[in-house]
C-alpha atoms as a PDB file:
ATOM      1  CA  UNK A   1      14.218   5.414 -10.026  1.00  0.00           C
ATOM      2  CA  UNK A   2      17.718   4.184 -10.923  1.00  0.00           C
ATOM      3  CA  UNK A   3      18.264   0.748  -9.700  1.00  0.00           C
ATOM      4  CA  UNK A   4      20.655   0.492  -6.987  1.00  0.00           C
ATOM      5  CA  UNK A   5      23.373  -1.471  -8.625  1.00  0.00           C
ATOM      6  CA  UNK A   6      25.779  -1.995  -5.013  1.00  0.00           C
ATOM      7  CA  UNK A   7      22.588  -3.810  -3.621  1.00  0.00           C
ATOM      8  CA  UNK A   8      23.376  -8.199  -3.644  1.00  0.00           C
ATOM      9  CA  UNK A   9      19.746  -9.932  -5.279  1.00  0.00           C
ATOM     10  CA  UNK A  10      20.600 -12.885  -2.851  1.00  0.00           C
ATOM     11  CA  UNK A  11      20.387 -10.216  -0.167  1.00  0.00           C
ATOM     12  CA  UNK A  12      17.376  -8.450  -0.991  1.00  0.00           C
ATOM     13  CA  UNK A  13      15.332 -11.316  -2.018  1.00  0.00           C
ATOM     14  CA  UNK A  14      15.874 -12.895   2.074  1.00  0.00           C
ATOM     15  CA  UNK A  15      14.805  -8.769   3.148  1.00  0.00           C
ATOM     16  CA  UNK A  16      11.845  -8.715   1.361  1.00  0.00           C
ATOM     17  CA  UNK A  17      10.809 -12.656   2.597  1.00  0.00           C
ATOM     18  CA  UNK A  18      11.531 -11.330   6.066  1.00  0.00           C
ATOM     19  CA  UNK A  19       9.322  -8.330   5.391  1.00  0.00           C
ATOM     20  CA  UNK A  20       6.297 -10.240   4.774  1.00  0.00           C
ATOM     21  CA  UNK A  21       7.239 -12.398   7.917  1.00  0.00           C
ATOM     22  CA  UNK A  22       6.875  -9.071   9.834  1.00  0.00           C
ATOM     23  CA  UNK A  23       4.602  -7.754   8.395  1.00  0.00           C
ATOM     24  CA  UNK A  24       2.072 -10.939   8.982  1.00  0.00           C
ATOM     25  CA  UNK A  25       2.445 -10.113  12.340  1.00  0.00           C
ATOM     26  CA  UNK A  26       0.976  -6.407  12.421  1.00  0.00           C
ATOM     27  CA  UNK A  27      -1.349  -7.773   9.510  1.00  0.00           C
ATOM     28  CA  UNK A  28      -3.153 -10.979  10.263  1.00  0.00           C
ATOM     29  CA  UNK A  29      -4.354 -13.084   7.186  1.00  0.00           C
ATOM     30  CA  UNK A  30      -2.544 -10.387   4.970  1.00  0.00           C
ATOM     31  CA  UNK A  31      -2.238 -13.481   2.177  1.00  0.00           C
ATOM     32  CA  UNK A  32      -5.931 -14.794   2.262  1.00  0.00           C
ATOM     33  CA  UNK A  33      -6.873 -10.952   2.372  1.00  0.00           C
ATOM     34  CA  UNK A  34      -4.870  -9.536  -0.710  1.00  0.00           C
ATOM     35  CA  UNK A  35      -5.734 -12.942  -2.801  1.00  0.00           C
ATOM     36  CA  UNK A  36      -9.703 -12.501  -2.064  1.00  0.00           C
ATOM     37  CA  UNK A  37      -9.278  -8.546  -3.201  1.00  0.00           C
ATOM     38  CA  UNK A  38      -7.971 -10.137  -5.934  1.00  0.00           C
ATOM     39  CA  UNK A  39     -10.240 -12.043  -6.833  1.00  0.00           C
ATOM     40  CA  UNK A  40     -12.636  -9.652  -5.849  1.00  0.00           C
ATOM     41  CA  UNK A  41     -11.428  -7.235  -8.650  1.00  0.00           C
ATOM     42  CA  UNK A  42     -11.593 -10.150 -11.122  1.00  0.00           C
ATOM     43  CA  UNK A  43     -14.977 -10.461 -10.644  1.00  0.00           C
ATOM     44  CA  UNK A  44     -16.428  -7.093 -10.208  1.00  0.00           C
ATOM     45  CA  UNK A  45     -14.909  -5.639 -13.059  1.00  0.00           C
ATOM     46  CA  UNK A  46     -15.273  -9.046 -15.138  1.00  0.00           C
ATOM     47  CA  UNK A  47     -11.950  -9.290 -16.232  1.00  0.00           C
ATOM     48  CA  UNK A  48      -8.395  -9.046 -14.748  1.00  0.00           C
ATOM     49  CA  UNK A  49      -6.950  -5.099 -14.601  1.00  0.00           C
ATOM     50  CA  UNK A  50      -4.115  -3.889 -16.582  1.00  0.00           C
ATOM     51  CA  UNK A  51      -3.215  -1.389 -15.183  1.00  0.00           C
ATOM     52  CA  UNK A  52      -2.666  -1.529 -11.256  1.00  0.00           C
ATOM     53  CA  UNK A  53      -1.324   0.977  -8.427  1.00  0.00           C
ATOM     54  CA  UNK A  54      -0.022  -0.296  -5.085  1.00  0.00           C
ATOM     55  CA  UNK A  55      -0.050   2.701  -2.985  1.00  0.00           C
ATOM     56  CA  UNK A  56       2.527   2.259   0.158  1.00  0.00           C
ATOM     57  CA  UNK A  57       3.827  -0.580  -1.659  1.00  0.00           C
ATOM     58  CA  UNK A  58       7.551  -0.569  -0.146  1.00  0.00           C
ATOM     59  CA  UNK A  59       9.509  -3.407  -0.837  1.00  0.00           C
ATOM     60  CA  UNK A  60       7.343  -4.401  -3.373  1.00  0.00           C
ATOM     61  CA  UNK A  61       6.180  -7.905  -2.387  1.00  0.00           C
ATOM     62  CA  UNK A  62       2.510  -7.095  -2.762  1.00  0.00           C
ATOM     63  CA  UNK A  63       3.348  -6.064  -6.322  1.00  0.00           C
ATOM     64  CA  UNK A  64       4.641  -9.545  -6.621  1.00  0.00           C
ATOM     65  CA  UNK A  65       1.792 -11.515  -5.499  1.00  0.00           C
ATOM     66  CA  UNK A  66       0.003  -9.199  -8.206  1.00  0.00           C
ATOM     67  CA  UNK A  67       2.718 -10.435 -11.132  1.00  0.00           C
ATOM     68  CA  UNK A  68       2.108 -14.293 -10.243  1.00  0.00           C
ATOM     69  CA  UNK A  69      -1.222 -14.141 -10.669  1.00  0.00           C
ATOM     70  CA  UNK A  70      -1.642 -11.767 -13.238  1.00  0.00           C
ATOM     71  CA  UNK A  71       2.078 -11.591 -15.083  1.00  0.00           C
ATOM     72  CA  UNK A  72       0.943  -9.330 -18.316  1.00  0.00           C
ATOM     73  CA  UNK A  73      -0.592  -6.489 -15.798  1.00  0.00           C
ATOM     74  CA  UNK A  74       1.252  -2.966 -15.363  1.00  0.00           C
ATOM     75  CA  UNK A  75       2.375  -2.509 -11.760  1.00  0.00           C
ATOM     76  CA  UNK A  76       3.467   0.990 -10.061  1.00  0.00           C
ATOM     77  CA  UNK A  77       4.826   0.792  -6.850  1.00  0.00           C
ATOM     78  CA  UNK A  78       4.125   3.985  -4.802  1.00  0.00           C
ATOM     79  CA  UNK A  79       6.167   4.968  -1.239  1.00  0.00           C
ATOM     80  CA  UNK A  80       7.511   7.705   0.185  1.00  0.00           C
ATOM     81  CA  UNK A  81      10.320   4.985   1.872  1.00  0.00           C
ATOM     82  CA  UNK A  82      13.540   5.481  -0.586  1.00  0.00           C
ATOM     83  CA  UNK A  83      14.970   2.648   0.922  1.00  0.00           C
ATOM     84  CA  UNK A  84      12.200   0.278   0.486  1.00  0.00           C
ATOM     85  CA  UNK A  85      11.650   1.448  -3.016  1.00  0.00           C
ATOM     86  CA  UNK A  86      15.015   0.198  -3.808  1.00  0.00           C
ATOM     87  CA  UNK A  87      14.484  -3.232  -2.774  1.00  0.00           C
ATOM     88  CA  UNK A  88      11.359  -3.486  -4.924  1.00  0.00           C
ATOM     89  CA  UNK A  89      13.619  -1.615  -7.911  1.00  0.00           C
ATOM     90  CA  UNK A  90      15.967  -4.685  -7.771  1.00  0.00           C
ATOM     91  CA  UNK A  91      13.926  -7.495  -7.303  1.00  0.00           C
ATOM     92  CA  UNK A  92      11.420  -6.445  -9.793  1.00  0.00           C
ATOM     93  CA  UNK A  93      12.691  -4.420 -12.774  1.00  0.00           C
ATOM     94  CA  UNK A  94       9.938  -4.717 -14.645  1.00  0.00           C
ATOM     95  CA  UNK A  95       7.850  -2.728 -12.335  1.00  0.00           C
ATOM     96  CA  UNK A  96       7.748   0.612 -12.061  1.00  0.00           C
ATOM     97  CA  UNK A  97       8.795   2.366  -8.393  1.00  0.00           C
ATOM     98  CA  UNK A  98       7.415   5.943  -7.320  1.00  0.00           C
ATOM     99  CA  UNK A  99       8.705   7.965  -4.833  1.00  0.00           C
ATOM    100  CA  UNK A 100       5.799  10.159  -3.504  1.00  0.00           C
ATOM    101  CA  UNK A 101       4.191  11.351   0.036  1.00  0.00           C
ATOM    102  CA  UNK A 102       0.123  10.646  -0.014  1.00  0.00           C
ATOM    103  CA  UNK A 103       0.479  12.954   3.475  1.00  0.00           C
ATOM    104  CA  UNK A 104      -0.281  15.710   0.488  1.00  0.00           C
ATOM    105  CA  UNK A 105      -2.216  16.223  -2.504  1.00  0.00           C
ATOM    106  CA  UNK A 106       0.680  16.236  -4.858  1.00  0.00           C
ATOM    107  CA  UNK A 107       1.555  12.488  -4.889  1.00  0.00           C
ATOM    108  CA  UNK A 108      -0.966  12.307  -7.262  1.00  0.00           C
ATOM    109  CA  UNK A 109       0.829  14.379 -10.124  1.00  0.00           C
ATOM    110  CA  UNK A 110       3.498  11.307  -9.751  1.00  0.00           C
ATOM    111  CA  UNK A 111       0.988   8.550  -9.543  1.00  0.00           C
ATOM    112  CA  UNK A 112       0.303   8.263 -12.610  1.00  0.00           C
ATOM    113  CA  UNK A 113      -2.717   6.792 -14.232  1.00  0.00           C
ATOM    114  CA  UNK A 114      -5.301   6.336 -15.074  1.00  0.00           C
ATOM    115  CA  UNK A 115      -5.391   2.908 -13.094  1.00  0.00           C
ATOM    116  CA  UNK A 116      -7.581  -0.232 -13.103  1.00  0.00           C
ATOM    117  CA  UNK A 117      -6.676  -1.230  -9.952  1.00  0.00           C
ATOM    118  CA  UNK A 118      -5.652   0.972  -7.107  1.00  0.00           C
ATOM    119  CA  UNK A 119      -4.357  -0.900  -3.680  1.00  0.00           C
ATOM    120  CA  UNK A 120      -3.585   0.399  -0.487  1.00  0.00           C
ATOM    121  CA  UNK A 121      -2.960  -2.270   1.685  1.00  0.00           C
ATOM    122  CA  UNK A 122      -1.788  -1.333   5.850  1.00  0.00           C
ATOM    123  CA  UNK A 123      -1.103   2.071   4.278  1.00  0.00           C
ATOM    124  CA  UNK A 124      -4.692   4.718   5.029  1.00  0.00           C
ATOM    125  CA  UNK A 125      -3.338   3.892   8.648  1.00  0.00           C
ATOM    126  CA  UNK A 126      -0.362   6.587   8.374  1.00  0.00           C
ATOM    127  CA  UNK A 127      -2.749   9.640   7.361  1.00  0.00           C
ATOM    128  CA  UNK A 128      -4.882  12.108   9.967  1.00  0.00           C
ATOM    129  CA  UNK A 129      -8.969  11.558   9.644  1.00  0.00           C
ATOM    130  CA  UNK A 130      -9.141  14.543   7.503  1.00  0.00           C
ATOM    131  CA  UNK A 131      -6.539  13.795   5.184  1.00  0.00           C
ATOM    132  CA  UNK A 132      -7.470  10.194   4.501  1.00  0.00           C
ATOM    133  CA  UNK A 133     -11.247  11.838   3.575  1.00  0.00           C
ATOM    134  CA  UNK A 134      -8.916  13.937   0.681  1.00  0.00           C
ATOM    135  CA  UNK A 135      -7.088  10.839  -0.130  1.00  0.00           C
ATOM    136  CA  UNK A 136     -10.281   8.946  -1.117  1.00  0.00           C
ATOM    137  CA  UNK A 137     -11.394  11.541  -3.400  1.00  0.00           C
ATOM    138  CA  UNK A 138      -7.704  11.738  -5.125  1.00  0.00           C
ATOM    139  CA  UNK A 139      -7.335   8.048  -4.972  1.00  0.00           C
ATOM    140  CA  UNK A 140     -10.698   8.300  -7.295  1.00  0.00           C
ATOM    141  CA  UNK A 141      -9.514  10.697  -9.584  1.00  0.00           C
ATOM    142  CA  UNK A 142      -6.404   8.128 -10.277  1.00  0.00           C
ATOM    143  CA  UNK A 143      -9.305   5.458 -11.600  1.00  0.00           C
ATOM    144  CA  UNK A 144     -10.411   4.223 -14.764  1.00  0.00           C
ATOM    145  CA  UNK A 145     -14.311   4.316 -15.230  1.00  0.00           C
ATOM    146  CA  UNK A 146     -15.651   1.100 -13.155  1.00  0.00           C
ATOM    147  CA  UNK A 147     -11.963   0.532 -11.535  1.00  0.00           C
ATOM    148  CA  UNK A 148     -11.776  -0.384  -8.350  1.00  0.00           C
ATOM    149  CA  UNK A 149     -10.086   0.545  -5.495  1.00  0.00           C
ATOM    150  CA  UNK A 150      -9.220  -1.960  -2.525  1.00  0.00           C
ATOM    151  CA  UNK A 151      -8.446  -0.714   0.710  1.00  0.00           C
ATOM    152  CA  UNK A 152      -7.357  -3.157   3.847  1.00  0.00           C
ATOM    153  CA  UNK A 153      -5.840  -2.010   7.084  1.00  0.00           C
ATOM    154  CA  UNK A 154      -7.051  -2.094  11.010  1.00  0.00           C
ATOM    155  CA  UNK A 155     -11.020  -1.791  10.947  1.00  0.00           C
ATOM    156  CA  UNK A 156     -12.736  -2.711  14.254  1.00  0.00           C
ATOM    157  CA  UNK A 157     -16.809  -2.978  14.532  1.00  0.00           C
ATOM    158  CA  UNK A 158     -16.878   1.005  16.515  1.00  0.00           C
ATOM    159  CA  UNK A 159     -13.731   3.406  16.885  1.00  0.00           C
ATOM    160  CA  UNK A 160     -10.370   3.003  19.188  1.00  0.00           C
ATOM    161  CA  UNK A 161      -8.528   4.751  20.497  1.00  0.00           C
ATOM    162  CA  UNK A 162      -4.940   5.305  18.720  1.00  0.00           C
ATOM    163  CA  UNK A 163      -2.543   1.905  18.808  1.00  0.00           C
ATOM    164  CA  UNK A 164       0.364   2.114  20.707  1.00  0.00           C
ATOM    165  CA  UNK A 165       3.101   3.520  18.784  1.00  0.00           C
ATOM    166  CA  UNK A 166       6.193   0.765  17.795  1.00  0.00           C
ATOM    167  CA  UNK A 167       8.851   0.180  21.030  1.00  0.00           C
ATOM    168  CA  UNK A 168      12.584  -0.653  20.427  1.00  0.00           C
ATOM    169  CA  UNK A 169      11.648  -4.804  20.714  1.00  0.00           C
ATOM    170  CA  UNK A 170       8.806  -4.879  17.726  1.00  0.00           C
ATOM    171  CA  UNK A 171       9.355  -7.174  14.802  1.00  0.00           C
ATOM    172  CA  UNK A 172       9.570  -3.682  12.782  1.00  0.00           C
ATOM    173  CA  UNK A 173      12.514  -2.419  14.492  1.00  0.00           C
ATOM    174  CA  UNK A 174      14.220  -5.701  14.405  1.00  0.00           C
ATOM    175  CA  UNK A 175      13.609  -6.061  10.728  1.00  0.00           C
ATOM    176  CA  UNK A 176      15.522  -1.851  10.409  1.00  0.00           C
ATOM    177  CA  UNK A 177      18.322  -3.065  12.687  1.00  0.00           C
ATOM    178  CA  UNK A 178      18.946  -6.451  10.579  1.00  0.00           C
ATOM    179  CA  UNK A 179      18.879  -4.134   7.714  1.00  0.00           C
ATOM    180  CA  UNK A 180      21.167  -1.706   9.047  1.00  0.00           C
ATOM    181  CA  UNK A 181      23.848  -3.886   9.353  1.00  0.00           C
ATOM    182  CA  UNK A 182      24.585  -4.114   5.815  1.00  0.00           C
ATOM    183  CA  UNK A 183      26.586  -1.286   4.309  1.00  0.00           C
ATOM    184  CA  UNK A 184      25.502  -1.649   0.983  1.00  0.00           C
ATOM    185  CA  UNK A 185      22.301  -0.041   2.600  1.00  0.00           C
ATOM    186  CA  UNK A 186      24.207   3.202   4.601  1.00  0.00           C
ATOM    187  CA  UNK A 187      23.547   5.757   2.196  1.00  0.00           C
ATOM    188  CA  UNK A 188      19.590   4.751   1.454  1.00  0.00           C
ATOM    189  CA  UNK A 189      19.036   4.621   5.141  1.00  0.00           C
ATOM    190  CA  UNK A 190      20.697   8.385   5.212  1.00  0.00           C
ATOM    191  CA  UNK A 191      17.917   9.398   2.432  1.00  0.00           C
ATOM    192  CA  UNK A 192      15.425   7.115   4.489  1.00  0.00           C
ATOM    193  CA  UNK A 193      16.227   9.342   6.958  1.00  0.00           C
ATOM    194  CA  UNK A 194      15.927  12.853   5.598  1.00  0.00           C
ATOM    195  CA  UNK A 195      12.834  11.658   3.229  1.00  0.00           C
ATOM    196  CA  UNK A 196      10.896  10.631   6.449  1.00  0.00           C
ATOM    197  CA  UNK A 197      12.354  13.140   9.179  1.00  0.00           C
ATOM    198  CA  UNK A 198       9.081  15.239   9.226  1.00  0.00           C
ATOM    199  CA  UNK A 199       6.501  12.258   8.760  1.00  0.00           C
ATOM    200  CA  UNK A 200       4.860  10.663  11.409  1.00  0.00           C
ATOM    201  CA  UNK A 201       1.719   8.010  11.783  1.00  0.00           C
ATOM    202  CA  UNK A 202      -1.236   9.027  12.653  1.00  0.00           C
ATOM    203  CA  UNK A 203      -2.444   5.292  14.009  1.00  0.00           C
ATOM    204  CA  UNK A 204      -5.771   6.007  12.564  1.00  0.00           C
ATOM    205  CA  UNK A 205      -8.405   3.917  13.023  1.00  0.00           C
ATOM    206  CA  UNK A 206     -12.230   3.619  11.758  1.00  0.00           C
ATOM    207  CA  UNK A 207     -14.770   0.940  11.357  1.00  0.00           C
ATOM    208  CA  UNK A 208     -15.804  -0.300   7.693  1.00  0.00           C
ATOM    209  CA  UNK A 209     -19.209   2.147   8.383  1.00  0.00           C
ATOM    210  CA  UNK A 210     -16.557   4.501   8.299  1.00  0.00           C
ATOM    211  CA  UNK A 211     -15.216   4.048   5.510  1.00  0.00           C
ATOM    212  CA  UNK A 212     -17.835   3.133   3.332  1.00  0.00           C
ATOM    213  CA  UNK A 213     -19.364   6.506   4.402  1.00  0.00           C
ATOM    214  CA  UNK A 214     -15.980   8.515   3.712  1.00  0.00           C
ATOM    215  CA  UNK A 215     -15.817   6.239  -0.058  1.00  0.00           C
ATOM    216  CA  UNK A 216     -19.327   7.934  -0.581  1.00  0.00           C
ATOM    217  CA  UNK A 217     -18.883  11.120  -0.607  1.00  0.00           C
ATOM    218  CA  UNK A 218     -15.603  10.856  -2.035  1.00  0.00           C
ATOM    219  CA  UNK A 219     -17.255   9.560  -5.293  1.00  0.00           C
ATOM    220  CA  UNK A 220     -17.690   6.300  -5.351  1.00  0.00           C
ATOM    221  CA  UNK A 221     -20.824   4.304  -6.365  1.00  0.00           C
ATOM    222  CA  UNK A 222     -20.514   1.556  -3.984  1.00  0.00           C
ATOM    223  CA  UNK A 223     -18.559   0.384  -1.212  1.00  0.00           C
ATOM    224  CA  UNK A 224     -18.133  -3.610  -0.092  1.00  0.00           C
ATOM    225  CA  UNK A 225     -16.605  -5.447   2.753  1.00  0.00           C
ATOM    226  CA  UNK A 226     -14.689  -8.306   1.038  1.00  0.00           C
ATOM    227  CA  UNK A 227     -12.746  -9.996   3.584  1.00  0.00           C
ATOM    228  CA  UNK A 228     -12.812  -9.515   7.878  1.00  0.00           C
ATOM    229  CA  UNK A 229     -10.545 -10.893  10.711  1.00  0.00           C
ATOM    230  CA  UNK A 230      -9.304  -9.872  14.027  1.00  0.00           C
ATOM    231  CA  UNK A 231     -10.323  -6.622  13.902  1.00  0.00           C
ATOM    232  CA  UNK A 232      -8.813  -5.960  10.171  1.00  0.00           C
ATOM    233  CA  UNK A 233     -10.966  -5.472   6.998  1.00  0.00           C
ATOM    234  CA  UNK A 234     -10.496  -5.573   3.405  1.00  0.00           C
ATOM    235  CA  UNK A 235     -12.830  -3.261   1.387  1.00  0.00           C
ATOM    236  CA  UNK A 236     -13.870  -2.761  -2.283  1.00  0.00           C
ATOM    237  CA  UNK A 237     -14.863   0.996  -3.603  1.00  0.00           C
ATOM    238  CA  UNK A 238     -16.258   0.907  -7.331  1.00  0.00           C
ATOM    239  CA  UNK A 239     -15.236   4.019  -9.150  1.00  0.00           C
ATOM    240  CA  UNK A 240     -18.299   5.447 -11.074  1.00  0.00           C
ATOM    241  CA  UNK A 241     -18.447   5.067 -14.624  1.00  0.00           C
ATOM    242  CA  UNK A 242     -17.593   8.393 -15.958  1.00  0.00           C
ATOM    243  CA  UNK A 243     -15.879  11.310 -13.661  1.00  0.00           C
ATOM    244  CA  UNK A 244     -18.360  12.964 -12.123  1.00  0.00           C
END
């Protein structure tokens, strides 16, 4: 990506705070659940990962918390949101921002890899049942031998039926409005608009048995919960040691 050079740093960096403000709210514990996959990865692989992929990273803000605590690792940031991507291009140059759709095989070609670390945090969420059982498989393919990928999003104990999509008076749309109201932003929110015109989320939702299950037969040679809270879950699937 080019880095959007009409976008203010003072600006951005107060976006991207209130994006993790909002985001804590559809997300609880989101900070004691990324730092224990963390340190989850640290000690199931032995050492810190060098090379690490945060799939529906937007603004970027996860990829932060990655650089604090481990500032020599190699960060992609993957979304299909143009205009988020552009807030993580400015406030972190030296990571590297991906524009790609995971609703679809291809976003794989543009990931990159091969990856130590592969993240998906509030993102599997977006996808249809059967397309998150494809993305497992091609999130594996994107691995190093014995890399790990960490998945966290809603996870009750037995299925539910689909969350009620966003209204007009959700922190999420008041977080787009406040956005809106900046010009520098016009013409991303125009792309915003085109790139996500014929997306949609899927709400989906699955218990950790689930998952685990789905990891399985995707590849994987083990599957852990690390972290649970109010109905959320953050799990751990260990890429096998060679591709099989």
């Amino acid at each position: 990506m080019t880095r959007p050079s009409t976008l203010n740093p003072e600006d951005v960096a107060r976006w991207r705070r209130d994006w993790d403000t909002m985001m804590r709210h559809y997300h609880p514990d989101r900070d004691d659940l990324l730092a224990a996959g963390l340190a989850a990865a640290e000690q199931i692989r032995g050492r810190q990962p060098e090379r690490m992929l945060d799939v529906g990273g937007g603004p970027g803000t996860t990829a932060e918390a990655v650089l604090r605590r481990w500032p020599d690792a190699h960060v992609t940031v993957l979304d299909v949101d143009p205009a988020l991507l552009a807030l993580a291009d400015v406030a972190l140059p030296q990571v590297r921002a991906v524009r790609a759709d995971i609703s679809s095989a291809g976003w794989r070609a543009s990931a990159g890899g091969p990856y130590d670390l592969v993240l998906a945090l509030m993102t599997v969420h977006y996808l249809p049942e059967e397309r998150v059982r494809d993305w497992y498989a091609e999130a594996r393919r994107l691995l190093s031998p014995n890399a790990l990928l960490l998945v966290s999003d809603a996870m009750p104990d037995a299925p539910t039926a689909a969350r009620a999509h966003r209204s007009g008076s959700d922190p999420w749309t008041a977080w787009w409005t406040m956005l809106a109201r900046d010009p520098a932003m016009a013409s991303l929110l125009h792309e915003r608009t085109a790139a996500l015109s014929d997306l949609g989320c899927a709400e989906f939702v699955a218990p950790p048995d689930w998952h685990r299950e789905t990891a399985l037969a995707a590849g994987f040679t083990d599957a852990t919960v690390v972290r649970r809270r109010a109905g959320h879950a953050l799990m751990a699937f260990l890429a096998p040691p060679d591709d099989q």
